[in-house]
C-alpha atoms as a PDB file:
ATOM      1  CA  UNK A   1     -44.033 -62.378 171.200  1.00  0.00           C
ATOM      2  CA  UNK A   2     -47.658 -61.866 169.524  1.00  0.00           C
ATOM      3  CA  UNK A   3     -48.187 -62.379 166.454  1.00  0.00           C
ATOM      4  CA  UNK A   4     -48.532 -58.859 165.218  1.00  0.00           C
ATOM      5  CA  UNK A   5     -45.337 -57.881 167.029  1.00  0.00           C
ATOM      6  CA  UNK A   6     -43.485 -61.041 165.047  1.00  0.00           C
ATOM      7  CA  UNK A   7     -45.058 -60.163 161.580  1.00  0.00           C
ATOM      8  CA  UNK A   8     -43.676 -56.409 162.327  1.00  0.00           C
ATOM      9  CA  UNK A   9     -40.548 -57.630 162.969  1.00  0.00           C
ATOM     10  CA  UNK A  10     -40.590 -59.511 159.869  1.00  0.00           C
ATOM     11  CA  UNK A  11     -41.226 -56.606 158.092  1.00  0.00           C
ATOM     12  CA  UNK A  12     -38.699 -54.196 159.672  1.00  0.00           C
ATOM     13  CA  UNK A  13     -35.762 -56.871 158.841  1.00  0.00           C
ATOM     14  CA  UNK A  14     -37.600 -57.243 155.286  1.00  0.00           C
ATOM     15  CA  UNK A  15     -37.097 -53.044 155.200  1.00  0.00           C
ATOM     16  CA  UNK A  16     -33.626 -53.351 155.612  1.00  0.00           C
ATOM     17  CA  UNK A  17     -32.743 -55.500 152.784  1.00  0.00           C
ATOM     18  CA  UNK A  18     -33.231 -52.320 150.065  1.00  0.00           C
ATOM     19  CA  UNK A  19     -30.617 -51.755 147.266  1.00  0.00           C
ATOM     20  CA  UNK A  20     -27.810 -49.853 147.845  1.00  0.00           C
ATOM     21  CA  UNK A  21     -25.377 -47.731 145.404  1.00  0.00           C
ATOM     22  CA  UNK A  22     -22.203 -49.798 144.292  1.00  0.00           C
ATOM     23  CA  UNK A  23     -19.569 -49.761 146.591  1.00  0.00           C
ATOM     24  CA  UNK A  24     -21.418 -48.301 149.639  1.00  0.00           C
ATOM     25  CA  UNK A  25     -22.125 -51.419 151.047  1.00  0.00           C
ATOM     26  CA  UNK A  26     -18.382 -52.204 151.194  1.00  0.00           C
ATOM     27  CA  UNK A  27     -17.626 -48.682 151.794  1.00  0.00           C
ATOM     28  CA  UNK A  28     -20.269 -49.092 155.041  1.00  0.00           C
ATOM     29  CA  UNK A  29     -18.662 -52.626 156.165  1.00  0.00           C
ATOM     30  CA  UNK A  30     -15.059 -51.016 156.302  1.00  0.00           C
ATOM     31  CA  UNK A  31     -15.988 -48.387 158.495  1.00  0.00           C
ATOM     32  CA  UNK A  32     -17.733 -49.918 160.738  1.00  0.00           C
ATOM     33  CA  UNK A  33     -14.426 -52.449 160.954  1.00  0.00           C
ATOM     34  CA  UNK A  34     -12.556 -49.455 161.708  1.00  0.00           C
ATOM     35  CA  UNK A  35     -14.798 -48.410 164.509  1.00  0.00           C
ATOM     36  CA  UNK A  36     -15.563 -51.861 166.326  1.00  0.00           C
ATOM     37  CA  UNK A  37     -13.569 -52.430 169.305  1.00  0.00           C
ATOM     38  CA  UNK A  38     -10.739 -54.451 169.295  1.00  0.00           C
ATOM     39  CA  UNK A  39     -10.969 -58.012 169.964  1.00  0.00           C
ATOM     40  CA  UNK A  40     -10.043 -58.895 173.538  1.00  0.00           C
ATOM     41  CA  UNK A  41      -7.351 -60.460 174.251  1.00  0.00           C
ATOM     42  CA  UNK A  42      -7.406 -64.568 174.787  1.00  0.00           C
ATOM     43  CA  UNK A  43      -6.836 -64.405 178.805  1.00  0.00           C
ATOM     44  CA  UNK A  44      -3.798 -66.703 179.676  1.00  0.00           C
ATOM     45  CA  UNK A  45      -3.520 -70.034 180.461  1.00  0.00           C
ATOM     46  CA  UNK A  46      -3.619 -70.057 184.276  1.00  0.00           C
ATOM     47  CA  UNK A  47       0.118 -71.991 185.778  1.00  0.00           C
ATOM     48  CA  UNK A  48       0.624 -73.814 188.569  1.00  0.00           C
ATOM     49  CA  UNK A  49       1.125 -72.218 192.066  1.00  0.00           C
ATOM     50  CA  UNK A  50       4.551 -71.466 192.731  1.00  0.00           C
ATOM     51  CA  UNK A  51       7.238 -73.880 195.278  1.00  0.00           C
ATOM     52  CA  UNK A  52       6.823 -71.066 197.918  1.00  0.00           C
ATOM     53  CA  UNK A  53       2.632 -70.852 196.879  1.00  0.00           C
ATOM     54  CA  UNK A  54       2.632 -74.681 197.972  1.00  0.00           C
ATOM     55  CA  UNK A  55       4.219 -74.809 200.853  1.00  0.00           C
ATOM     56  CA  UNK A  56       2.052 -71.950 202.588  1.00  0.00           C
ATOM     57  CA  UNK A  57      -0.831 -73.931 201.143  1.00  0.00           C
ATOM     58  CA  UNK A  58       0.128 -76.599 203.839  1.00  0.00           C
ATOM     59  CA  UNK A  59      -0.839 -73.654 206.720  1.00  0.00           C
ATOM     60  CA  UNK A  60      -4.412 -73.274 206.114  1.00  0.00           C
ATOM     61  CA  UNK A  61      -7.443 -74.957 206.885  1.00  0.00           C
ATOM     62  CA  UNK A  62      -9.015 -77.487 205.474  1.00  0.00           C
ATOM     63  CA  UNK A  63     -11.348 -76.018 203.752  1.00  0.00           C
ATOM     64  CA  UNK A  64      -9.336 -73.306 202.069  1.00  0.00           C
ATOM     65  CA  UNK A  65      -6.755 -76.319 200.935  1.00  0.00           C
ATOM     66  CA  UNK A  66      -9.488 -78.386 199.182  1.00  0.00           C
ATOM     67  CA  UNK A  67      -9.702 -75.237 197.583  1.00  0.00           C
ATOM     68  CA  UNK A  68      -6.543 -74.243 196.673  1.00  0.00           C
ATOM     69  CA  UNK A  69      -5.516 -77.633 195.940  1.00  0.00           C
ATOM     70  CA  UNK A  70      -8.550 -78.707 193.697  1.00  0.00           C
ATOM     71  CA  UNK A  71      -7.458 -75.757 191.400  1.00  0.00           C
ATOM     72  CA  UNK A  72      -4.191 -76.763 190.919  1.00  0.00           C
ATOM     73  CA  UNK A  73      -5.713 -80.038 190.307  1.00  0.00           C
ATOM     74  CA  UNK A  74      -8.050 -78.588 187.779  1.00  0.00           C
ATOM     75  CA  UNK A  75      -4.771 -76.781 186.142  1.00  0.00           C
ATOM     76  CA  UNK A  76      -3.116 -80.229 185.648  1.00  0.00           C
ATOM     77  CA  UNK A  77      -5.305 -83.100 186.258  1.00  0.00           C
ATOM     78  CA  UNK A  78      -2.199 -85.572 186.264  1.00  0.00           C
ATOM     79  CA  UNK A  79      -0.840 -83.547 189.385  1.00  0.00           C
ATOM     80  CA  UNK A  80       0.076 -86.422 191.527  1.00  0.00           C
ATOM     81  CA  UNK A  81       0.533 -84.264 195.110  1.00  0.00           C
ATOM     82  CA  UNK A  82      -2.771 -81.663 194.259  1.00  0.00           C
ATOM     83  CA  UNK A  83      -4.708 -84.895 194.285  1.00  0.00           C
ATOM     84  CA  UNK A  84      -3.480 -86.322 197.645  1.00  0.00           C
ATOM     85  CA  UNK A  85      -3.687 -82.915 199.194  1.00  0.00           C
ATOM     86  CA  UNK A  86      -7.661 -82.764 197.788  1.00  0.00           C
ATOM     87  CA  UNK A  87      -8.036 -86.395 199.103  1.00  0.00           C
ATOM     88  CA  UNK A  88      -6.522 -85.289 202.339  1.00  0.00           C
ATOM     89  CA  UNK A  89      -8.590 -81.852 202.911  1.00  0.00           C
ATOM     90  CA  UNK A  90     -11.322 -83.773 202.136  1.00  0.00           C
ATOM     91  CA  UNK A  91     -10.926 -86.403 204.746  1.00  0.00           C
ATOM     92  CA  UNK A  92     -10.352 -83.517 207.299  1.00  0.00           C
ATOM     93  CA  UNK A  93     -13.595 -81.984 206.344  1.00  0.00           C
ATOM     94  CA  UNK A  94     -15.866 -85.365 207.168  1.00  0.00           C
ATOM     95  CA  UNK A  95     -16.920 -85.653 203.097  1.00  0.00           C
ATOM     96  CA  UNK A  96     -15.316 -89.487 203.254  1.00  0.00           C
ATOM     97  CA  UNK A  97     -16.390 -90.647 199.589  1.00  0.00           C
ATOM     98  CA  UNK A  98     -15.118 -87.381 198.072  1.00  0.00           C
ATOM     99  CA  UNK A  99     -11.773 -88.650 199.697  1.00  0.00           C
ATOM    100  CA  UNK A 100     -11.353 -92.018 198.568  1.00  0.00           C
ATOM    101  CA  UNK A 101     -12.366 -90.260 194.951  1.00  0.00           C
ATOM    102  CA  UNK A 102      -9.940 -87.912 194.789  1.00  0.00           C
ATOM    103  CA  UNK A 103      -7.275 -90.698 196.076  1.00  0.00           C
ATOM    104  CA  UNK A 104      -8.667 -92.765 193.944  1.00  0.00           C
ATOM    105  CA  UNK A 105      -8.052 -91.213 190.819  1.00  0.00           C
ATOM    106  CA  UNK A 106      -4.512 -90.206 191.458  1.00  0.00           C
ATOM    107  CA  UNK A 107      -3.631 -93.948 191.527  1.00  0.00           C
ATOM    108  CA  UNK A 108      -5.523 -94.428 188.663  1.00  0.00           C
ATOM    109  CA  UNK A 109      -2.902 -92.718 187.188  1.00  0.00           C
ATOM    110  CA  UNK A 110       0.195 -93.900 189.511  1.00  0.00           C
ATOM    111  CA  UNK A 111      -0.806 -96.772 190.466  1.00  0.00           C
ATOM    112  CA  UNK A 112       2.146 -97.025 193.086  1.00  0.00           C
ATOM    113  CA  UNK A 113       1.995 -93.597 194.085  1.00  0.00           C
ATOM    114  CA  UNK A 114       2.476 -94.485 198.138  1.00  0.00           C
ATOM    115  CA  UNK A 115       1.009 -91.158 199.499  1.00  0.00           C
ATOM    116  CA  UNK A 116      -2.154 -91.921 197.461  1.00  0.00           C
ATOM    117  CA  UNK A 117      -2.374 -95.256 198.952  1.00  0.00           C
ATOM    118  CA  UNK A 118      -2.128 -93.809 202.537  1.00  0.00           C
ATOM    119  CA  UNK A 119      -4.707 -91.322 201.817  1.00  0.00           C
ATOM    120  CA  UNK A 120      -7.055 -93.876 200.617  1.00  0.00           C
ATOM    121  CA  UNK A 121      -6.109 -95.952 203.535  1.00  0.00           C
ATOM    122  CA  UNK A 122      -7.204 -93.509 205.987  1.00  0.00           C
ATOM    123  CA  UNK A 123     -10.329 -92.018 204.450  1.00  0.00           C
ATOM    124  CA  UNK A 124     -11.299 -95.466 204.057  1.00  0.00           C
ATOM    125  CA  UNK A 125     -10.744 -95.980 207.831  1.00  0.00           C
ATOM    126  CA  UNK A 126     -12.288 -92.673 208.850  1.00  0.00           C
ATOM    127  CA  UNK A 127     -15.556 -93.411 206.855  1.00  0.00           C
ATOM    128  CA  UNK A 128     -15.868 -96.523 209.376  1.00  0.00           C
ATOM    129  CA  UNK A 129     -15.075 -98.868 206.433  1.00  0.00           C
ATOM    130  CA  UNK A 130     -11.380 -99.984 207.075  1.00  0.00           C
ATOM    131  CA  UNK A 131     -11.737-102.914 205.309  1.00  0.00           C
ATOM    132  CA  UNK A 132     -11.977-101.436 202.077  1.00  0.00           C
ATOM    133  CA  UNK A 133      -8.407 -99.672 202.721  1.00  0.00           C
ATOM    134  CA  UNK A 134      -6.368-102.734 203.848  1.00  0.00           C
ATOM    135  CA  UNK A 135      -5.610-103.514 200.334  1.00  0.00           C
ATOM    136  CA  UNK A 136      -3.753-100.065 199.376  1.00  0.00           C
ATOM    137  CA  UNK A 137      -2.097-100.204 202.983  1.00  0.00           C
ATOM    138  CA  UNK A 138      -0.493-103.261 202.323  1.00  0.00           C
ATOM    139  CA  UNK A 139       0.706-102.948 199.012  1.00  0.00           C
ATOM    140  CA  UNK A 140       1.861 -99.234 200.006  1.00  0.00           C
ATOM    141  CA  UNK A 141       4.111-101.327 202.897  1.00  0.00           C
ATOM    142  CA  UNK A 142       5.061-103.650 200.328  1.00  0.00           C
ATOM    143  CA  UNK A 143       6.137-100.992 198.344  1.00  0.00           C
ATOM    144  CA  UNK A 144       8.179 -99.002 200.984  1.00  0.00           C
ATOM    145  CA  UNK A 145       9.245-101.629 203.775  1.00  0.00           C
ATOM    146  CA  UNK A 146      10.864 -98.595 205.641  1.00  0.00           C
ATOM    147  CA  UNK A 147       7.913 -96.787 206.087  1.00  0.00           C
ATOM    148  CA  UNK A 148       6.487 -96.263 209.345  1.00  0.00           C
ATOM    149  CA  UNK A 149       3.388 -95.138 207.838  1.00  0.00           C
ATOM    150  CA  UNK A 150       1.727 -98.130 206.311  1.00  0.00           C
ATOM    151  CA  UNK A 151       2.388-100.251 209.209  1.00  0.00           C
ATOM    152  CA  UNK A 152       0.609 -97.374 211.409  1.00  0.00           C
ATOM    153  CA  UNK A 153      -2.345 -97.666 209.522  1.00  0.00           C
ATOM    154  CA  UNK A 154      -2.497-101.189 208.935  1.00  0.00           C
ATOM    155  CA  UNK A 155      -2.727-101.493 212.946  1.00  0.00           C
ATOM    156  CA  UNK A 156      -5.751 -99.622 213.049  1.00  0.00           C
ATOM    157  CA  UNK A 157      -7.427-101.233 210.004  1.00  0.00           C
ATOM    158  CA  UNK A 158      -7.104-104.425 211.052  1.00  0.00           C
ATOM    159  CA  UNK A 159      -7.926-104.197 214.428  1.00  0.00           C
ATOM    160  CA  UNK A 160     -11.595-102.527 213.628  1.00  0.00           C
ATOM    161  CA  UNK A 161     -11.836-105.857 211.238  1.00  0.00           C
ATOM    162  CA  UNK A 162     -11.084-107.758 214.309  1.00  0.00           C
ATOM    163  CA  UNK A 163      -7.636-108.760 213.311  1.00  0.00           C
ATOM    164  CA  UNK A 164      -6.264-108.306 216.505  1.00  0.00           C
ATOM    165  CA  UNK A 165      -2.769-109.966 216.101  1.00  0.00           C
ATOM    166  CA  UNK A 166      -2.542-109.046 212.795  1.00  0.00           C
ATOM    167  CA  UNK A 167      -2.649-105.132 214.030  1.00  0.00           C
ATOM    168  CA  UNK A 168      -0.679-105.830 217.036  1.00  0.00           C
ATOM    169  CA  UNK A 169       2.289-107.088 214.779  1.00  0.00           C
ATOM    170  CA  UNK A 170       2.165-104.326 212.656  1.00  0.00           C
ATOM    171  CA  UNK A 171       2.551-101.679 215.105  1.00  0.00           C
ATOM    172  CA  UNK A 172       5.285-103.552 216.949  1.00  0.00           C
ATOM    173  CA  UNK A 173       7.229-103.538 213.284  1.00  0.00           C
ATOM    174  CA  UNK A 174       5.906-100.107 212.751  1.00  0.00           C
ATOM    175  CA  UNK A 175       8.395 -99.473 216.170  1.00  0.00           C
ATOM    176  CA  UNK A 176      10.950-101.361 215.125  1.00  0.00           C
ATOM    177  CA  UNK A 177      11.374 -98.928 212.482  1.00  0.00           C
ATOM    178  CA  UNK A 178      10.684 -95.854 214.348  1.00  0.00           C
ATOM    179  CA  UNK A 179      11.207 -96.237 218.005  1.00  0.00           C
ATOM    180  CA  UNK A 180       8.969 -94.625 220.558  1.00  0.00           C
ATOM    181  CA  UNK A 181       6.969 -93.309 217.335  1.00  0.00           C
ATOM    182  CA  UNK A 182       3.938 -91.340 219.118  1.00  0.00           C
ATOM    183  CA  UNK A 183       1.525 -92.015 216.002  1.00  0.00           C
ATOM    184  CA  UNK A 184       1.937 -95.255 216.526  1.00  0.00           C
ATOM    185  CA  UNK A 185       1.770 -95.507 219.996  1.00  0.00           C
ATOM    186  CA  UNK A 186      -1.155 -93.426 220.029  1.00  0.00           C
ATOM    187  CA  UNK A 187      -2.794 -95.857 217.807  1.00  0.00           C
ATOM    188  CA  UNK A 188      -1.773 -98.806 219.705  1.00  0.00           C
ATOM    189  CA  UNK A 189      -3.014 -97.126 222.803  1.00  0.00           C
ATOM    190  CA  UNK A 190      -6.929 -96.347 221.683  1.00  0.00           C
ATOM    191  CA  UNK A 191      -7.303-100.270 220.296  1.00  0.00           C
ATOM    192  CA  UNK A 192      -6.335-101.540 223.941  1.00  0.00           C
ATOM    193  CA  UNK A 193      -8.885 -98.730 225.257  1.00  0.00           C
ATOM    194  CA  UNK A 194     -11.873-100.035 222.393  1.00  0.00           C
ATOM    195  CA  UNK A 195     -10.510-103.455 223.858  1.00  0.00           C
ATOM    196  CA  UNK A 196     -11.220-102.516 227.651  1.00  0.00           C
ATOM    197  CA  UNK A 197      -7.426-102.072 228.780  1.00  0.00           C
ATOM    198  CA  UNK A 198      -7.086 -98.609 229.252  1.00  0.00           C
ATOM    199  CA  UNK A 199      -3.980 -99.578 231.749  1.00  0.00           C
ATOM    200  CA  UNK A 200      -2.047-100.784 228.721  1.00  0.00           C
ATOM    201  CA  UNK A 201      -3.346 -98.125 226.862  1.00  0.00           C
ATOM    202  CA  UNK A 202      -1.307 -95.582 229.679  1.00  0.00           C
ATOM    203  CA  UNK A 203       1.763 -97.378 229.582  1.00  0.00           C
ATOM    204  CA  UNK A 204       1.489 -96.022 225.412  1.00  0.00           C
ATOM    205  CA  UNK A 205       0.187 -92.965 225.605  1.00  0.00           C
ATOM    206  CA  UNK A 206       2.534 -91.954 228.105  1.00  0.00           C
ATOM    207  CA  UNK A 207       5.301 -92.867 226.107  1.00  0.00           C
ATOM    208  CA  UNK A 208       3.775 -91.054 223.122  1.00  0.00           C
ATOM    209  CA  UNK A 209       3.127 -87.460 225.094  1.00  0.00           C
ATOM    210  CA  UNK A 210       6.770 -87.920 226.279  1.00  0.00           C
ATOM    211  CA  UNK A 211       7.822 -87.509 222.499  1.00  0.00           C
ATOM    212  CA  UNK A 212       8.604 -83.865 221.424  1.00  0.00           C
ATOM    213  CA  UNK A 213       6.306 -83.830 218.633  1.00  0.00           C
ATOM    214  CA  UNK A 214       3.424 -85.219 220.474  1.00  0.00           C
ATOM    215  CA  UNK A 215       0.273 -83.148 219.704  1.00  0.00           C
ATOM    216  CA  UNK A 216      -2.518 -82.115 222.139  1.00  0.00           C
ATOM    217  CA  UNK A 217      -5.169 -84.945 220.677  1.00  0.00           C
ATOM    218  CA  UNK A 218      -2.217 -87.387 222.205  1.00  0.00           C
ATOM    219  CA  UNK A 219      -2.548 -85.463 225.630  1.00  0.00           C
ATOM    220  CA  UNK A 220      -6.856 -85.789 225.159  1.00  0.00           C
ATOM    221  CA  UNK A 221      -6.408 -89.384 224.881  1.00  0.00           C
ATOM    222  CA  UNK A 222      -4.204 -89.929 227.817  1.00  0.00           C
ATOM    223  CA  UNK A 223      -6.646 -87.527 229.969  1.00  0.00           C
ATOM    224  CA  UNK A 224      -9.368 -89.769 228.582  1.00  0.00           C
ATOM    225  CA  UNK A 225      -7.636 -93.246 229.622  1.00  0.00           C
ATOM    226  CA  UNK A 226      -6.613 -91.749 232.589  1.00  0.00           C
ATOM    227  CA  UNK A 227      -9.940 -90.305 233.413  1.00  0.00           C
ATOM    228  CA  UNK A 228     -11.589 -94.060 232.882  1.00  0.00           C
ATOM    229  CA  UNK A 229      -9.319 -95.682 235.837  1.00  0.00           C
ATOM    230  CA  UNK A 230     -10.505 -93.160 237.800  1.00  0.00           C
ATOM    231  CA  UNK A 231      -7.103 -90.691 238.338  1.00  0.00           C
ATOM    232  CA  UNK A 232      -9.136 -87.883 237.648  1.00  0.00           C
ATOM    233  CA  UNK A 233      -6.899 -85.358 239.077  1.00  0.00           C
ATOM    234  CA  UNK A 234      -4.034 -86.035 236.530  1.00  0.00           C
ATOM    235  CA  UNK A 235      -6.905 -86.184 233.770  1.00  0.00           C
ATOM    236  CA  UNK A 236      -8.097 -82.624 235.403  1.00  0.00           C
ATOM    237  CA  UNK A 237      -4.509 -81.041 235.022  1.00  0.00           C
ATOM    238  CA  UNK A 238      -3.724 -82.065 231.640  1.00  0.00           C
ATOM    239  CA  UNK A 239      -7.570 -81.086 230.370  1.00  0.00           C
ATOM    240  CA  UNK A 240      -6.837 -77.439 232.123  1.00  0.00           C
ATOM    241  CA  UNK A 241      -3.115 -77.250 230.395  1.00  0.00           C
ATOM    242  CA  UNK A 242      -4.936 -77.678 227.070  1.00  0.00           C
ATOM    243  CA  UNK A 243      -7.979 -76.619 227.045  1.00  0.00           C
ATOM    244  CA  UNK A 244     -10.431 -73.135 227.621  1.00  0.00           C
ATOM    245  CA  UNK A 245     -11.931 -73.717 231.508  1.00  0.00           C
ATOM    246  CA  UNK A 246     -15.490 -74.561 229.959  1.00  0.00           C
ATOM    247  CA  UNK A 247     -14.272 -77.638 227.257  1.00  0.00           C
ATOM    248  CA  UNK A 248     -12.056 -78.692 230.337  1.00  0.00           C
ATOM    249  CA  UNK A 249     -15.822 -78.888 232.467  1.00  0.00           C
ATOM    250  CA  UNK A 250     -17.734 -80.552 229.888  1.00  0.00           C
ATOM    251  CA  UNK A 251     -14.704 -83.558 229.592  1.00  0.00           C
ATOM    252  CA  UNK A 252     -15.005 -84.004 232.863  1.00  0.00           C
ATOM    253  CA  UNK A 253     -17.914 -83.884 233.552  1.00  0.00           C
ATOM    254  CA  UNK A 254     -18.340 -86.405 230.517  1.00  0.00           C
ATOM    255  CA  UNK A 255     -15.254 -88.989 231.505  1.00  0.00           C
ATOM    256  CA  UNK A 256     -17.030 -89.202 235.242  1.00  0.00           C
ATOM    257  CA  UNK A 257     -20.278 -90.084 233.478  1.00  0.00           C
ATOM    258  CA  UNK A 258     -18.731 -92.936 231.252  1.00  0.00           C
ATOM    259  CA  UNK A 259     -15.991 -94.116 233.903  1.00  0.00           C
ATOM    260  CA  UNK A 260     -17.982 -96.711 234.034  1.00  0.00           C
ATOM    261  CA  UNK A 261     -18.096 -98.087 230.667  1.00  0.00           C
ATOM    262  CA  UNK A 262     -14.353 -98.166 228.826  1.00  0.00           C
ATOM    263  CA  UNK A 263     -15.420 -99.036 225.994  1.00  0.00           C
ATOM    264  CA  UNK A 264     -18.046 -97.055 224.907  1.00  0.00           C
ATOM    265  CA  UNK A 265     -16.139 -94.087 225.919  1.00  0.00           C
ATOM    266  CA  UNK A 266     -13.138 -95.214 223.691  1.00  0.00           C
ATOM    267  CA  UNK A 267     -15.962 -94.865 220.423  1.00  0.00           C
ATOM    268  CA  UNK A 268     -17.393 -91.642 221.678  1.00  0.00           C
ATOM    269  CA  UNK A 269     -14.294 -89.284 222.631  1.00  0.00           C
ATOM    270  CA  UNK A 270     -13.559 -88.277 219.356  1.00  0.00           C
ATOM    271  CA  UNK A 271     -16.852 -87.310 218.659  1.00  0.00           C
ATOM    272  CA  UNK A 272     -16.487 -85.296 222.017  1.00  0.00           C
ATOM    273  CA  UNK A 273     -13.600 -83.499 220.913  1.00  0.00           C
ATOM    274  CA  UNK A 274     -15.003 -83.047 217.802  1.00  0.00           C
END
């Protein structure tokens, strides 16, 4: 503003202050009381999603949960399941750290809240640091000795810290308590590929895809092990049960290109699929 424009401002508001009759003033501030608008009303305190809210939740995709579920977070903070469910979106959607966060700070507040544990476990594990999740994984087993799930994990983290044994006894009491489990088969199967058996790794997997709630990443991983002892026409048929006729070309024509090297192709397929 210039400087004449700020002195003529001055001296409008300056203007306005003039005397006024007795009573007017008060007479002036009641009407325009009467006039103003009424005051909006305070907008309600938004609630929690409903039972039947949550469990459609469950059907969407990642990205619309760590949506969904970081507001009912931000409606109770202390929300023990909208924090594994953010941790758990999160993890699904490649943003690792915001994962182990989110899990982290639900066991901040429950510290033996088992789901949390498992969560952290597996983000930990999926940012390529598995290390960091052994901890939760075995106090989350300690916690709930009945629990497949711990065990599960535990295989997998301690075999990428080179704790062979160690993982190989966990899985085999992870099936102790859950027979023919394909999670944990699965899991089983893909060390003994990284570990250049893929032959053991069959003798798993095909137990696992036998299982009626095997999923089609199960049936990729048998094509792949399959595909790397050179029984490419099985690999072929299960890759064209599963999968549009291009991805089925491009697997193919990738598992003939690393038949050759096991190993590497055990890192690399899930980046394939990916």
């Amino acid at each position: 503003m210039s400087r004449n424009a700020a002195l003529t401002a001055i001296g409008l508001a300056t203007l306005t202050l003039w005397s006024v009759p007795a009573g007017a003033q008060d007479r002036g501030r009641d009407r325009e009381a009467a006039q103003a608008p009424a005051a909006a009303p305070a907008a309600a305190p938004r609630q929690p999603a409903t039972a039947e809210e949550r469990a459609a939740y469950d059907r969407l995709d990642p990205l619309a949960r760590s949506v969904v579920w970081a507001r009912e977070r931000d409606v109770n903070p202390n929300d023990p399941v909208a924090g594994v469910k953010v941790a758990e979106a999160m993890r699904q959607l490649g943003q690792y750290e915001a994962a182990v966060q989110a899990a982290d700070g639900v066991l901040v507040a429950q510290p033996n809240n088992i789901e949390a544990m498992l969560e952290l476990g597996r983000a930990h594990i999926a940012r390529g640091q598995a290390f960091y999740g052994i901890a939760a994984l075995e106090r989350a087993q300690a916690l709930a000795p009945n629990d497949w799930r711990p065990l599960s994990l535990l295989g997998v983290a301690y075999t990428a810290v080179r704790r062979t044994e160690d993982g190989r006894d966990a899985w085999n009491r992870g099936l102790i308590l859950a027979p023919d489990n394909p999670d944990i088969l699965t899991n089983a199967a893909m060390a003994l590929t990284s570990q250049g058996d893929p032959a053991g790794a069959e003798t798993l997997l095909r137990r696992a895809v036998a299982q009626p709630n095997a999923t089609l990443k199960m049936r990729q991983n048998l094509a792949l092990v399959l595909g790397l002892q050179g029984k490419t026409a099985e690999a072929e048929q299960i890759l064209r049960r599963d999968l549009p006729p291009e991805a089925a070309d491009r697997n193919l024509q990738w598992l003939r290109a690393k038949a050759a090297t096991p190993a590497d192709a055990a890192r690399t397929w899930d980046s394939l699929q990916q």
